[in-house]
PDB file of N, CA and C in Angstrom:
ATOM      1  N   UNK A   1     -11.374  67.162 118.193  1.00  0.00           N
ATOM      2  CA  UNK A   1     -11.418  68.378 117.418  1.00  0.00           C
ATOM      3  C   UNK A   1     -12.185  69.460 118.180  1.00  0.00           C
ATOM      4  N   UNK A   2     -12.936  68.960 119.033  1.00  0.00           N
ATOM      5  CA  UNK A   2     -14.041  69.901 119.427  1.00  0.00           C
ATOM      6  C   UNK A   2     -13.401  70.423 120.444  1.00  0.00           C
ATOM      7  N   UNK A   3     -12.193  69.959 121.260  1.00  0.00           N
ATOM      8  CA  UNK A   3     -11.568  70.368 122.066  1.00  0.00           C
ATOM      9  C   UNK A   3     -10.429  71.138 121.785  1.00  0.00           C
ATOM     10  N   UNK A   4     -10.286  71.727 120.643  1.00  0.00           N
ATOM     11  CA  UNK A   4      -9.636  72.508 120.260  1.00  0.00           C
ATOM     12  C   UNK A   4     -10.404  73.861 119.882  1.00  0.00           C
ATOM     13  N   UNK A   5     -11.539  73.578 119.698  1.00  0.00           N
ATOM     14  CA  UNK A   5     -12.472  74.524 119.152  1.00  0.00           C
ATOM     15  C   UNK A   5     -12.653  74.119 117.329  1.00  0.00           C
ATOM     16  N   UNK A   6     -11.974  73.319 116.660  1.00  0.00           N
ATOM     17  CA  UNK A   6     -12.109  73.265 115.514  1.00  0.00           C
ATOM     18  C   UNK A   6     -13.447  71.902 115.084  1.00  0.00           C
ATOM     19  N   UNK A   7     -13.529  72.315 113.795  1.00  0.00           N
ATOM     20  CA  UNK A   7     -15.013  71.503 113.152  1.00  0.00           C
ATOM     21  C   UNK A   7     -14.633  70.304 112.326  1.00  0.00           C
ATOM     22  N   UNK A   8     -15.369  69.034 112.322  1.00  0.00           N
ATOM     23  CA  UNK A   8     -14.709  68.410 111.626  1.00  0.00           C
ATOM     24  C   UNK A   8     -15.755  68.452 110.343  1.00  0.00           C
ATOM     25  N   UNK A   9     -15.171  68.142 109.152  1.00  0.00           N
ATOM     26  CA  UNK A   9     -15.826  68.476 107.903  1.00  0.00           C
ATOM     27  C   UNK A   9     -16.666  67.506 107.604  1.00  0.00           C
ATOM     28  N   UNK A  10     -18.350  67.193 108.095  1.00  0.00           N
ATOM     29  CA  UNK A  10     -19.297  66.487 107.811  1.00  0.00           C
ATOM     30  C   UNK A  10     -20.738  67.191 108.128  1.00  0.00           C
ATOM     31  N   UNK A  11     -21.379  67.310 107.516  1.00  0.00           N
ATOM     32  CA  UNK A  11     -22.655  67.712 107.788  1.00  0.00           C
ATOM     33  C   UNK A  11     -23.461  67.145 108.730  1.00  0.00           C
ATOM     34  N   UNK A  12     -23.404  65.766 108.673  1.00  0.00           N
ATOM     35  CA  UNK A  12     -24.373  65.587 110.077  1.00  0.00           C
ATOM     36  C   UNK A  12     -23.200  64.288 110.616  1.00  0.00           C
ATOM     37  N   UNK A  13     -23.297  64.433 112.052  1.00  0.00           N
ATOM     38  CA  UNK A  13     -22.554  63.495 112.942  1.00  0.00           C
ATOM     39  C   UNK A  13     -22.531  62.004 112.690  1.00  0.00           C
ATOM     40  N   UNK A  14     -23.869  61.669 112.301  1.00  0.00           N
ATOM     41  CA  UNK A  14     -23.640  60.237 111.522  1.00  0.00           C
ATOM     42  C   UNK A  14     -22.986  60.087 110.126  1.00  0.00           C
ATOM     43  N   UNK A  15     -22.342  61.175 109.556  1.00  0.00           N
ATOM     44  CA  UNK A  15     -21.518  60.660 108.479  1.00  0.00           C
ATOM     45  C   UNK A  15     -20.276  60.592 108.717  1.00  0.00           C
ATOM     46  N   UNK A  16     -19.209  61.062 110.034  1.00  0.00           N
ATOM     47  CA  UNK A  16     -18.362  60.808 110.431  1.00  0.00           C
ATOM     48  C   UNK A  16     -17.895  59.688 109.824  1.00  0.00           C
ATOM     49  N   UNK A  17     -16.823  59.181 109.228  1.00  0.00           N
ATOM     50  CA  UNK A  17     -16.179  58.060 108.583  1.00  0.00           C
ATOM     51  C   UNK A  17     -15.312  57.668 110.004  1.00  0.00           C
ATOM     52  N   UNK A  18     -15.013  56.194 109.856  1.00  0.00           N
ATOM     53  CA  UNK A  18     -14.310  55.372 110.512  1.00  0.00           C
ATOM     54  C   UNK A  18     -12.988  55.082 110.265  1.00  0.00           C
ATOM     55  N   UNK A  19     -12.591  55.680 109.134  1.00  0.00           N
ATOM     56  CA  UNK A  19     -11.150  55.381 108.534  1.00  0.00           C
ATOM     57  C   UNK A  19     -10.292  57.162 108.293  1.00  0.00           C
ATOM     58  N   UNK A  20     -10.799  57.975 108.146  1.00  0.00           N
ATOM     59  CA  UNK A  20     -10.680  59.334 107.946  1.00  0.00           C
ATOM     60  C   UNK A  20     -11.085  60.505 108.644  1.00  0.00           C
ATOM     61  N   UNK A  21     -10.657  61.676 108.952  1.00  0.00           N
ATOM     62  CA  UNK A  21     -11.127  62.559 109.665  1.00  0.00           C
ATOM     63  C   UNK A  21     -10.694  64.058 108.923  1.00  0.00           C
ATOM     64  N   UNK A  22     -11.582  64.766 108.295  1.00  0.00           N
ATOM     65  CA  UNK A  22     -11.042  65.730 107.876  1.00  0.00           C
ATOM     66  C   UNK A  22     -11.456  67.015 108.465  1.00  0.00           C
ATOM     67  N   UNK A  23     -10.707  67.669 109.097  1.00  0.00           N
ATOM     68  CA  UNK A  23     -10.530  68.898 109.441  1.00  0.00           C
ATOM     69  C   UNK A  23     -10.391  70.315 109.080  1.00  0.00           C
ATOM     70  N   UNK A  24     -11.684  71.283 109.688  1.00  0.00           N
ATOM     71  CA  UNK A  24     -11.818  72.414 108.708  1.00  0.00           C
ATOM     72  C   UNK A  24     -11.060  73.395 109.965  1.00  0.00           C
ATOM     73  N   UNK A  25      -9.771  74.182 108.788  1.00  0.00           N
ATOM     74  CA  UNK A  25      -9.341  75.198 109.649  1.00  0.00           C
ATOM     75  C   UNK A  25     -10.033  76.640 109.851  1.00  0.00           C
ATOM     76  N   UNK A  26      -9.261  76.947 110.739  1.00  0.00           N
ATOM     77  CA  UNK A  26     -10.146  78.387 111.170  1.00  0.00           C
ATOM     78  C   UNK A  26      -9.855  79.844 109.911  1.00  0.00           C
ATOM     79  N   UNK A  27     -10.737  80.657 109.998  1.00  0.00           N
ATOM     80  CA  UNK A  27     -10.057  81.126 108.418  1.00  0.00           C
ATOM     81  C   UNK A  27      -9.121  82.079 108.890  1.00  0.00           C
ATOM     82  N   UNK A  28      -8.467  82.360 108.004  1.00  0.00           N
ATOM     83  CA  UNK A  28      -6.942  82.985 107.944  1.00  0.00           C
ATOM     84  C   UNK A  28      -5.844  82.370 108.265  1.00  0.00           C
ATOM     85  N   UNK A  29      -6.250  80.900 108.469  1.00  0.00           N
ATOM     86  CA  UNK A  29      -4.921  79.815 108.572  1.00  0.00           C
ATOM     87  C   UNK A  29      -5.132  78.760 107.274  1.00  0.00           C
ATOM     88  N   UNK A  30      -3.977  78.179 106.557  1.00  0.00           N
ATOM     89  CA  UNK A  30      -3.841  77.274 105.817  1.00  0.00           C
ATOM     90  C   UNK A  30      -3.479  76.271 106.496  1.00  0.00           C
ATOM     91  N   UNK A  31      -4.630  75.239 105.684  1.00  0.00           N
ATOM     92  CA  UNK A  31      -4.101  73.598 105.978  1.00  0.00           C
ATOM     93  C   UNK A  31      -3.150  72.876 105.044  1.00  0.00           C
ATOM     94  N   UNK A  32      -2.804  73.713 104.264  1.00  0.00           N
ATOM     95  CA  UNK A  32      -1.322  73.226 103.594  1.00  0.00           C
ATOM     96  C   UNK A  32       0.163  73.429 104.283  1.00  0.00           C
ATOM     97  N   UNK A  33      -0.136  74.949 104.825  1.00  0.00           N
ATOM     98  CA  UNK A  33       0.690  75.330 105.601  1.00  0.00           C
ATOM     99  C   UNK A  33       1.524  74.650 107.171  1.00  0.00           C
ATOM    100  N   UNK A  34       0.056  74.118 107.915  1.00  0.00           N
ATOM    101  CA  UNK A  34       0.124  73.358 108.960  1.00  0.00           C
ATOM    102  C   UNK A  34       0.655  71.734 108.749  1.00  0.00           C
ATOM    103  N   UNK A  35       0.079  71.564 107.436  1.00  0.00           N
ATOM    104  CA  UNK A  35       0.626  70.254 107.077  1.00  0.00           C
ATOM    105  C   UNK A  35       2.289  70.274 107.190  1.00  0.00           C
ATOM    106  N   UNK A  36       2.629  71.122 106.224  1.00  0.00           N
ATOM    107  CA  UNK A  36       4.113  71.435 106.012  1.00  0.00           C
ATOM    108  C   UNK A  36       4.631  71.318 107.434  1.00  0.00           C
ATOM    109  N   UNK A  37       4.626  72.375 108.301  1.00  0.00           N
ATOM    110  CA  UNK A  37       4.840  72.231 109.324  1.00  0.00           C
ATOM    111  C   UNK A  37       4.945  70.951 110.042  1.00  0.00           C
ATOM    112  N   UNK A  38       4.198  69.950 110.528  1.00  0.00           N
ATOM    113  CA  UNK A  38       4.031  68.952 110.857  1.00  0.00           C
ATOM    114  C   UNK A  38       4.735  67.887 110.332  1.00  0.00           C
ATOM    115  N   UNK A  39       5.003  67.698 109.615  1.00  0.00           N
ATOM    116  CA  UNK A  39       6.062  67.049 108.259  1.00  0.00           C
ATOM    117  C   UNK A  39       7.144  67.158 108.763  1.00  0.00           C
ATOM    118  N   UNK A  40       7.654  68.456 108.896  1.00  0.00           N
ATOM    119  CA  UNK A  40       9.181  68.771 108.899  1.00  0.00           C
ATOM    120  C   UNK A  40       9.430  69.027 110.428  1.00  0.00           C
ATOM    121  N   UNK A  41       8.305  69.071 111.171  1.00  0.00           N
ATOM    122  CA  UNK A  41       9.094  69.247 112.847  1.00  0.00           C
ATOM    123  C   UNK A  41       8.820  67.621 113.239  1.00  0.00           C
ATOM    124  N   UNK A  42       7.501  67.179 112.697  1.00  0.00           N
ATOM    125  CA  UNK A  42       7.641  66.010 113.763  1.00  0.00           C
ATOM    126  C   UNK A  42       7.338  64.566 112.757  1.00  0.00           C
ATOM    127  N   UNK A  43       7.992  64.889 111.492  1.00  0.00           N
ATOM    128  CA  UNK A  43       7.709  63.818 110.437  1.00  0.00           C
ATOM    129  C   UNK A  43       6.252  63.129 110.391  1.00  0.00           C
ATOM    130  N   UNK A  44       5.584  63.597 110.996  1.00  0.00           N
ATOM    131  CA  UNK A  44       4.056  62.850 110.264  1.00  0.00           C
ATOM    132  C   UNK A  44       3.360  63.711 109.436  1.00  0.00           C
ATOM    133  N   UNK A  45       2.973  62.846 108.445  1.00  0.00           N
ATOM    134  CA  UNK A  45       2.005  63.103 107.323  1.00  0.00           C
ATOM    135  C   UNK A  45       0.697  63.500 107.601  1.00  0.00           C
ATOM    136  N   UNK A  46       0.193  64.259 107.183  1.00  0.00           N
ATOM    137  CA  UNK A  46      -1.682  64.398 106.973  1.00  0.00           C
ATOM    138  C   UNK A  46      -1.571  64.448 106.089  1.00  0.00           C
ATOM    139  N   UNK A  47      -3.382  64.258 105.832  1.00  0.00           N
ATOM    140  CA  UNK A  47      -4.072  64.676 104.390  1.00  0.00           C
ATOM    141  C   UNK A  47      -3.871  65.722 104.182  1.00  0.00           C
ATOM    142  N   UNK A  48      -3.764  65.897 102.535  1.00  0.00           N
ATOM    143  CA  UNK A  48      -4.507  67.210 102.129  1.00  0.00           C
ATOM    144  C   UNK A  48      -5.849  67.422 102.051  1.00  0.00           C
ATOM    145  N   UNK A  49      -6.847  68.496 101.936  1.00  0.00           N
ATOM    146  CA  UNK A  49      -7.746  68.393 100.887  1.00  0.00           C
ATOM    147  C   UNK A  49      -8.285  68.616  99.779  1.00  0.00           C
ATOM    148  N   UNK A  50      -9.120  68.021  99.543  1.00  0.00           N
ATOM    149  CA  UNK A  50      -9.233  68.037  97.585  1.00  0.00           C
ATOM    150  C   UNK A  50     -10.126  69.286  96.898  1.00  0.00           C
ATOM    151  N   UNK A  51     -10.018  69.414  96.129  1.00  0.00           N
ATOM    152  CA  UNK A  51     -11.107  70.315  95.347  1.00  0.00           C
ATOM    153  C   UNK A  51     -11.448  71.360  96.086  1.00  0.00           C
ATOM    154  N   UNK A  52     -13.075  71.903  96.633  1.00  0.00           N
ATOM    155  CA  UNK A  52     -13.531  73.086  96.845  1.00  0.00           C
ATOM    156  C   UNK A  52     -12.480  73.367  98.065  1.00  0.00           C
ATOM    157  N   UNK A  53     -11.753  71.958  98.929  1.00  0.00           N
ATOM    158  CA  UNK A  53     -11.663  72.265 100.489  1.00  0.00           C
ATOM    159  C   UNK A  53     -10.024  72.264 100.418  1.00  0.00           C
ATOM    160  N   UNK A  54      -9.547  72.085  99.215  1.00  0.00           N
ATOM    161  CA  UNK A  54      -7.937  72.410  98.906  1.00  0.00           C
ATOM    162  C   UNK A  54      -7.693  73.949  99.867  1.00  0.00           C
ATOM    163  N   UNK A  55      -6.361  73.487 100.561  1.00  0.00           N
ATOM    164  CA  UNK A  55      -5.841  74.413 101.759  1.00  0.00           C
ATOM    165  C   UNK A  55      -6.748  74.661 102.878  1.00  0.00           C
ATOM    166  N   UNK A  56      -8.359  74.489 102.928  1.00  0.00           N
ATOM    167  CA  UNK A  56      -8.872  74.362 104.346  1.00  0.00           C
ATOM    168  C   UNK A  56      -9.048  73.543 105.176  1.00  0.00           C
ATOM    169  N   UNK A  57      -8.721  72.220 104.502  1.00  0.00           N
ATOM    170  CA  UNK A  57      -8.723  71.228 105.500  1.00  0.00           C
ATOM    171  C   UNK A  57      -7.429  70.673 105.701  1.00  0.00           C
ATOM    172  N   UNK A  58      -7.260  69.966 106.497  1.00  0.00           N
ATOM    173  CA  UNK A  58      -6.290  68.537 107.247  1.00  0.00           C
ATOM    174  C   UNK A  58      -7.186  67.271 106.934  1.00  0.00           C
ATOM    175  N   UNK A  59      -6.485  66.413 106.847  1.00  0.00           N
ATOM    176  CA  UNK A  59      -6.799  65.323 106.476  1.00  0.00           C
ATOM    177  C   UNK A  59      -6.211  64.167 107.836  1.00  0.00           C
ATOM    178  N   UNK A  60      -6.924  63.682 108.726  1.00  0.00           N
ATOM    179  CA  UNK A  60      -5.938  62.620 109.543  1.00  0.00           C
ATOM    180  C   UNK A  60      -6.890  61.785 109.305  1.00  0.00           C
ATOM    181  N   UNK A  61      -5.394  60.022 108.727  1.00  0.00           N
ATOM    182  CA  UNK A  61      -6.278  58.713 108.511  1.00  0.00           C
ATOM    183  C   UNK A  61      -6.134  58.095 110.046  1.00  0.00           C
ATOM    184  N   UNK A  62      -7.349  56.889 109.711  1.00  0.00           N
ATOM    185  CA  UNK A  62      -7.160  56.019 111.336  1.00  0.00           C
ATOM    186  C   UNK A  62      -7.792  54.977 110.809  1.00  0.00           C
ATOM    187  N   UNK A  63      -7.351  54.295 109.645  1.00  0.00           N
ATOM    188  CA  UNK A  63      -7.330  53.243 109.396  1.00  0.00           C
ATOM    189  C   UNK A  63      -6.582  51.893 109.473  1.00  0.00           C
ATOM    190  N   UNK A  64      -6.954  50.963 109.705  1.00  0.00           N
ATOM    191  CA  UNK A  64      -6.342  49.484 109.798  1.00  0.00           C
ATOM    192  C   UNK A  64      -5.610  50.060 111.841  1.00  0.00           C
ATOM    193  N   UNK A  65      -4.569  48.960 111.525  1.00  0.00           N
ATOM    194  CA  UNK A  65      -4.178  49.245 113.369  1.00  0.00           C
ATOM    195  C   UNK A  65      -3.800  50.572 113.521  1.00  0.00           C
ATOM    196  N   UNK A  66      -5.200  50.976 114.427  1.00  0.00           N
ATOM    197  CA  UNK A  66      -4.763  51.906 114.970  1.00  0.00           C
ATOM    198  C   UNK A  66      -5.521  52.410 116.583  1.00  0.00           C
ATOM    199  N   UNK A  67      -4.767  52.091 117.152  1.00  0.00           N
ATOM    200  CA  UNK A  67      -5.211  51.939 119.001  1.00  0.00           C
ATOM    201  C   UNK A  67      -5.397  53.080 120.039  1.00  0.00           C
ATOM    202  N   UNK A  68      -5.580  53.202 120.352  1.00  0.00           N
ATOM    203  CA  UNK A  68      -5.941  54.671 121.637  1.00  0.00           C
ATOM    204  C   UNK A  68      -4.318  55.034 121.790  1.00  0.00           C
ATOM    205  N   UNK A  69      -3.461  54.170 122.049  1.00  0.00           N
ATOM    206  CA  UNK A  69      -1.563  54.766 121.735  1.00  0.00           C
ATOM    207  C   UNK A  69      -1.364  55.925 120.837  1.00  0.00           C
ATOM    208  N   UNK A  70      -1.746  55.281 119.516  1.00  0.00           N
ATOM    209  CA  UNK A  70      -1.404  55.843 118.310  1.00  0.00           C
ATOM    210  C   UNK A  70      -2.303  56.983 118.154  1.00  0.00           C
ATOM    211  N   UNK A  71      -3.746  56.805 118.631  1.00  0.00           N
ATOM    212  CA  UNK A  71      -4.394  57.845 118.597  1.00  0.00           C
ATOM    213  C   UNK A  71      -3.866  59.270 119.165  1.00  0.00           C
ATOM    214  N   UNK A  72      -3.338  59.086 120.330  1.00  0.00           N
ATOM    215  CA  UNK A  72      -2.891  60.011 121.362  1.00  0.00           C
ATOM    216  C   UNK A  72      -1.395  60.494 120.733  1.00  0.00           C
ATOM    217  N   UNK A  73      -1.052  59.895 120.317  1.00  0.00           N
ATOM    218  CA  UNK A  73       0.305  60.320 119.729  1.00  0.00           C
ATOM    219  C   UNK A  73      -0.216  61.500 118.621  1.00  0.00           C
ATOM    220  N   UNK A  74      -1.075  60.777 117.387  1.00  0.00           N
ATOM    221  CA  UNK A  74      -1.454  61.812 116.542  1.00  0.00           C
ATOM    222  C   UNK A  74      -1.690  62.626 116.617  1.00  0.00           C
ATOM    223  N   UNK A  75      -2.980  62.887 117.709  1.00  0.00           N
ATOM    224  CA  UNK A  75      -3.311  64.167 118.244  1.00  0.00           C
ATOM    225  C   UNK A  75      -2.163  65.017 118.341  1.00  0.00           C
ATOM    226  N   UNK A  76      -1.749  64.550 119.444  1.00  0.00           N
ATOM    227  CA  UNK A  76      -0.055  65.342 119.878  1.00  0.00           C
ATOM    228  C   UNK A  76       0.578  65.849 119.102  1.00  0.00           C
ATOM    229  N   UNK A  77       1.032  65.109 117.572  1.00  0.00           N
ATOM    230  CA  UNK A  77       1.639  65.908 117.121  1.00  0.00           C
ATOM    231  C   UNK A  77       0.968  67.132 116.068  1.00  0.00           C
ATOM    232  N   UNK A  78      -0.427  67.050 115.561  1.00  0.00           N
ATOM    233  CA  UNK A  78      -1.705  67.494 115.324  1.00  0.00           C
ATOM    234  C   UNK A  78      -1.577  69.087 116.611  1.00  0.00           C
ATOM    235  N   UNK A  79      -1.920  68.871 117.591  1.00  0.00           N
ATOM    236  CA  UNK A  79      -1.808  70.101 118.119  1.00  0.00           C
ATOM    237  C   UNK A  79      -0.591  70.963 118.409  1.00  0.00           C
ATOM    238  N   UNK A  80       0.479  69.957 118.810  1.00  0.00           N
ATOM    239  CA  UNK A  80       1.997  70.849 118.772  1.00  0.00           C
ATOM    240  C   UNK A  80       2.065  71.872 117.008  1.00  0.00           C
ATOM    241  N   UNK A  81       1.687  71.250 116.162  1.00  0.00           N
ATOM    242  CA  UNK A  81       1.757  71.491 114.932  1.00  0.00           C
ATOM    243  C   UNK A  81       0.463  72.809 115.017  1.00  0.00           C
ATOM    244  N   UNK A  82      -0.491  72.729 115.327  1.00  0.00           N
ATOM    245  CA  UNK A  82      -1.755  74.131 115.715  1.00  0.00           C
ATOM    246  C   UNK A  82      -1.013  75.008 116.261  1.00  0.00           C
ATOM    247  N   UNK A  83      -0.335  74.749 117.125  1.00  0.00           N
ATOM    248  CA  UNK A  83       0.703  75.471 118.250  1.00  0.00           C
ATOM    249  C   UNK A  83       1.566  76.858 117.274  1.00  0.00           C
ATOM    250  N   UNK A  84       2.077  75.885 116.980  1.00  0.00           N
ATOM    251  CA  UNK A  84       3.275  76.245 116.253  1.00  0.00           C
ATOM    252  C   UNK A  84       2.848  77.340 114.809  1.00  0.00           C
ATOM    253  N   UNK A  85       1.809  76.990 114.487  1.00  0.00           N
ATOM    254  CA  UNK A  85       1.333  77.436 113.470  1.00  0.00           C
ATOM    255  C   UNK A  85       0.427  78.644 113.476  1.00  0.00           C
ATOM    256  N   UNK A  86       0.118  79.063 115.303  1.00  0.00           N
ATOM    257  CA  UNK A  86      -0.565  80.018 115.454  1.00  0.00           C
ATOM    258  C   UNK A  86      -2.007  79.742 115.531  1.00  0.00           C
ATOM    259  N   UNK A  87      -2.497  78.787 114.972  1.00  0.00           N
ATOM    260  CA  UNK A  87      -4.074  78.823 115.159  1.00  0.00           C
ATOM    261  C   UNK A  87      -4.580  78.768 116.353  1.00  0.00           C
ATOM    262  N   UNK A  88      -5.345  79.801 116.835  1.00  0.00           N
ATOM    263  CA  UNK A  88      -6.201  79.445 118.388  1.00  0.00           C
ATOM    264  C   UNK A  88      -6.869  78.613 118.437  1.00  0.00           C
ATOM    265  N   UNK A  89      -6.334  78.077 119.781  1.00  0.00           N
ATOM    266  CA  UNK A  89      -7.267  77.015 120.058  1.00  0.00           C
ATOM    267  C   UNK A  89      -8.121  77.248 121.110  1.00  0.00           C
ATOM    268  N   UNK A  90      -9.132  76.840 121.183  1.00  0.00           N
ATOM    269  CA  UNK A  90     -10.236  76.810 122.599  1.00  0.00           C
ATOM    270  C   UNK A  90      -9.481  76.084 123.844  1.00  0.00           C
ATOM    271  N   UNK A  91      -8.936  75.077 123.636  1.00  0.00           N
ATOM    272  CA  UNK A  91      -8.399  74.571 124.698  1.00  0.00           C
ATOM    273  C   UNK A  91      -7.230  73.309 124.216  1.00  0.00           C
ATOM    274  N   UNK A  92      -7.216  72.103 124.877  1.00  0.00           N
ATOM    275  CA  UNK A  92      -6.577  70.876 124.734  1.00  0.00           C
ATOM    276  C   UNK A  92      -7.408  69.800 124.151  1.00  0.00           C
ATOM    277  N   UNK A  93      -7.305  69.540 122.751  1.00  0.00           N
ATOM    278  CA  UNK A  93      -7.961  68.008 122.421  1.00  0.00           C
ATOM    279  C   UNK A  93      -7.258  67.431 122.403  1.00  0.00           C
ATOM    280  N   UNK A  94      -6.087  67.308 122.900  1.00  0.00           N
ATOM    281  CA  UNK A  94      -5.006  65.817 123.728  1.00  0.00           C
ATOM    282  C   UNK A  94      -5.825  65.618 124.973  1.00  0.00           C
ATOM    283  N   UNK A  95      -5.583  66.736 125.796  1.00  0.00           N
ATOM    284  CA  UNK A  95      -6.096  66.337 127.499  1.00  0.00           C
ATOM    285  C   UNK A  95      -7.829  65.871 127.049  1.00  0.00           C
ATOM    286  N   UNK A  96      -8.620  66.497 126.074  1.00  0.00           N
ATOM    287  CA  UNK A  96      -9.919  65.546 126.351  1.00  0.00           C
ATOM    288  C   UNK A  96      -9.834  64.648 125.304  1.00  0.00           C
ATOM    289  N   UNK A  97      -9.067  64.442 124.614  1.00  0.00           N
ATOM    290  CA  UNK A  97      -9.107  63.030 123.976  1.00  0.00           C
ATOM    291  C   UNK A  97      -8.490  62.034 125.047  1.00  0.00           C
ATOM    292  N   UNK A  98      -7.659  62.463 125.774  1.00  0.00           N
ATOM    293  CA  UNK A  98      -7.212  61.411 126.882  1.00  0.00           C
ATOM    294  C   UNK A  98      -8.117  61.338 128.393  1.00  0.00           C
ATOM    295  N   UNK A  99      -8.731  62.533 128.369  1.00  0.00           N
ATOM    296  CA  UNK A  99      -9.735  62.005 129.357  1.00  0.00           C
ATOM    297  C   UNK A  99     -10.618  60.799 128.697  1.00  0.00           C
ATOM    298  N   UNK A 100     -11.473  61.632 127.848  1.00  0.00           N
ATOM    299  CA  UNK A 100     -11.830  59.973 126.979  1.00  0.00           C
ATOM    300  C   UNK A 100     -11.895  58.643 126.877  1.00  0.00           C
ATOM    301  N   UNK A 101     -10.880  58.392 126.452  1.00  0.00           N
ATOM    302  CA  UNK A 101     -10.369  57.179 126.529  1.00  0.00           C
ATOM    303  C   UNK A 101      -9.807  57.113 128.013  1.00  0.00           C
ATOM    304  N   UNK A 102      -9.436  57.427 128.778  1.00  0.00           N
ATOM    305  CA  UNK A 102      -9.439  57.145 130.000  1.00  0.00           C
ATOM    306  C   UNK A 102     -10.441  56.537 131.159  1.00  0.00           C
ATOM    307  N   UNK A 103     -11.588  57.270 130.372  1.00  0.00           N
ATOM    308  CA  UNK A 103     -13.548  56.390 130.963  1.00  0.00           C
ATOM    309  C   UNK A 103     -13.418  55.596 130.166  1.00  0.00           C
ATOM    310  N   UNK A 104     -13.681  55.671 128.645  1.00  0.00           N
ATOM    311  CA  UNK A 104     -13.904  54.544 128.360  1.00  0.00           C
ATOM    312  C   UNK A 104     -12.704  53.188 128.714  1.00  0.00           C
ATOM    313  N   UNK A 105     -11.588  53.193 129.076  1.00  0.00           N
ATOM    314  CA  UNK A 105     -11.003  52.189 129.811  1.00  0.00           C
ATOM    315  C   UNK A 105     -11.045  52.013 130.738  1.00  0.00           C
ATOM    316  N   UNK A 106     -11.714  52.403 131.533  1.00  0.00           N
ATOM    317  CA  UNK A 106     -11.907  52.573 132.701  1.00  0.00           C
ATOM    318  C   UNK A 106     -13.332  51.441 132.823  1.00  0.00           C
ATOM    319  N   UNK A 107     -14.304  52.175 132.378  1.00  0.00           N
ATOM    320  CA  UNK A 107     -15.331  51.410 132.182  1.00  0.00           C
ATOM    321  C   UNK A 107     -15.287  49.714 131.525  1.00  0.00           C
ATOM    322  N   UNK A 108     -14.312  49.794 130.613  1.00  0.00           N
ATOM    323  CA  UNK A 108     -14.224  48.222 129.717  1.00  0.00           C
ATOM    324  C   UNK A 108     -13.011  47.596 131.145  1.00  0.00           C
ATOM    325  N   UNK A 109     -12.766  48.027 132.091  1.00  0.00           N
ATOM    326  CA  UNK A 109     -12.101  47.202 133.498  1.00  0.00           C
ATOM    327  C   UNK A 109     -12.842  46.755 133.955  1.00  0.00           C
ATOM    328  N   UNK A 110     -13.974  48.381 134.313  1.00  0.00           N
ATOM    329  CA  UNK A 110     -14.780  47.384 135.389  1.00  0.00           C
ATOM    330  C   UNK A 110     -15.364  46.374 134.794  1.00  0.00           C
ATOM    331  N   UNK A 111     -16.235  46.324 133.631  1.00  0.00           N
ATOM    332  CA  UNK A 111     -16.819  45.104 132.935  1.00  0.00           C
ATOM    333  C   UNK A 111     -16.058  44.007 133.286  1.00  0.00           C
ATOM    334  N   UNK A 112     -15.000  44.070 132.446  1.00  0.00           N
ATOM    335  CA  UNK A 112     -14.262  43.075 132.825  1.00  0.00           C
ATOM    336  C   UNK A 112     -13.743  42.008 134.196  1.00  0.00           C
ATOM    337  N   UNK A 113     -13.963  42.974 134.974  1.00  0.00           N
ATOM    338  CA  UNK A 113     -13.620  42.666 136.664  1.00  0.00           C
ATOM    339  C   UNK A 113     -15.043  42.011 137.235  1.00  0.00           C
ATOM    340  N   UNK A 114     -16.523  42.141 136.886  1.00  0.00           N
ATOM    341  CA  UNK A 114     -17.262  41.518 137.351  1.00  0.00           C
ATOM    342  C   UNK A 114     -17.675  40.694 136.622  1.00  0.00           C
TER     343      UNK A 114
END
């Protein structure tokens, strides 16, 4: 998220959830809108959000199997869908979510190798 320039919706970094990720858009864009979008160009679902954060957030789950593959896919279609929808972005959170995971596999080799 941060590589997009966008915030994810938690007050402090240790409340980050392990199963959920909700995403605050930039203002003058809807997260109902982007949802829609995303749906109908590249068939995946997000969250909505609820109550006060209805239309400012995205909702992406990453619960039960779900692997650095699937991760990278989501993203992907997550930013083609930003794309498309006009919101600026700061940069690529595909390319640094895949740098990412690229050390960290990198690193769980070498372990592995000695």
């Amino acid at each position: 998220m941060r590589g997009w320039g966008l915030e994810i919706l938690a007050k402090n970094p240790e409340e980050y959830s392990s199963s959920l990720t909700a995403v605050l858009m930039p203002d003058g864009h809807n997260a109902d809108s982007l949802r829609k979008i995303i749906l109908d160009k590249f068939d995946m679902s997000l969250g909505q959000g609820l109550g006060k954060v209805s239309g400012k957030v995205f909702r992406i789950g990453h619960l039960g199997d779900f692997n650095d593959l699937a991760l990278a896919g989501t993203l992907s279609g997550v930013e083609m869908g930003l794309k498309l929808a006009g919101v600026p972005l700061k940069g690529s959170g595909v390319a640094e979510a895949l740098a990412y995971l690229g050390e960290a596999n990198t690193g769980a080799a070498r372990s592995a190798a000695a």
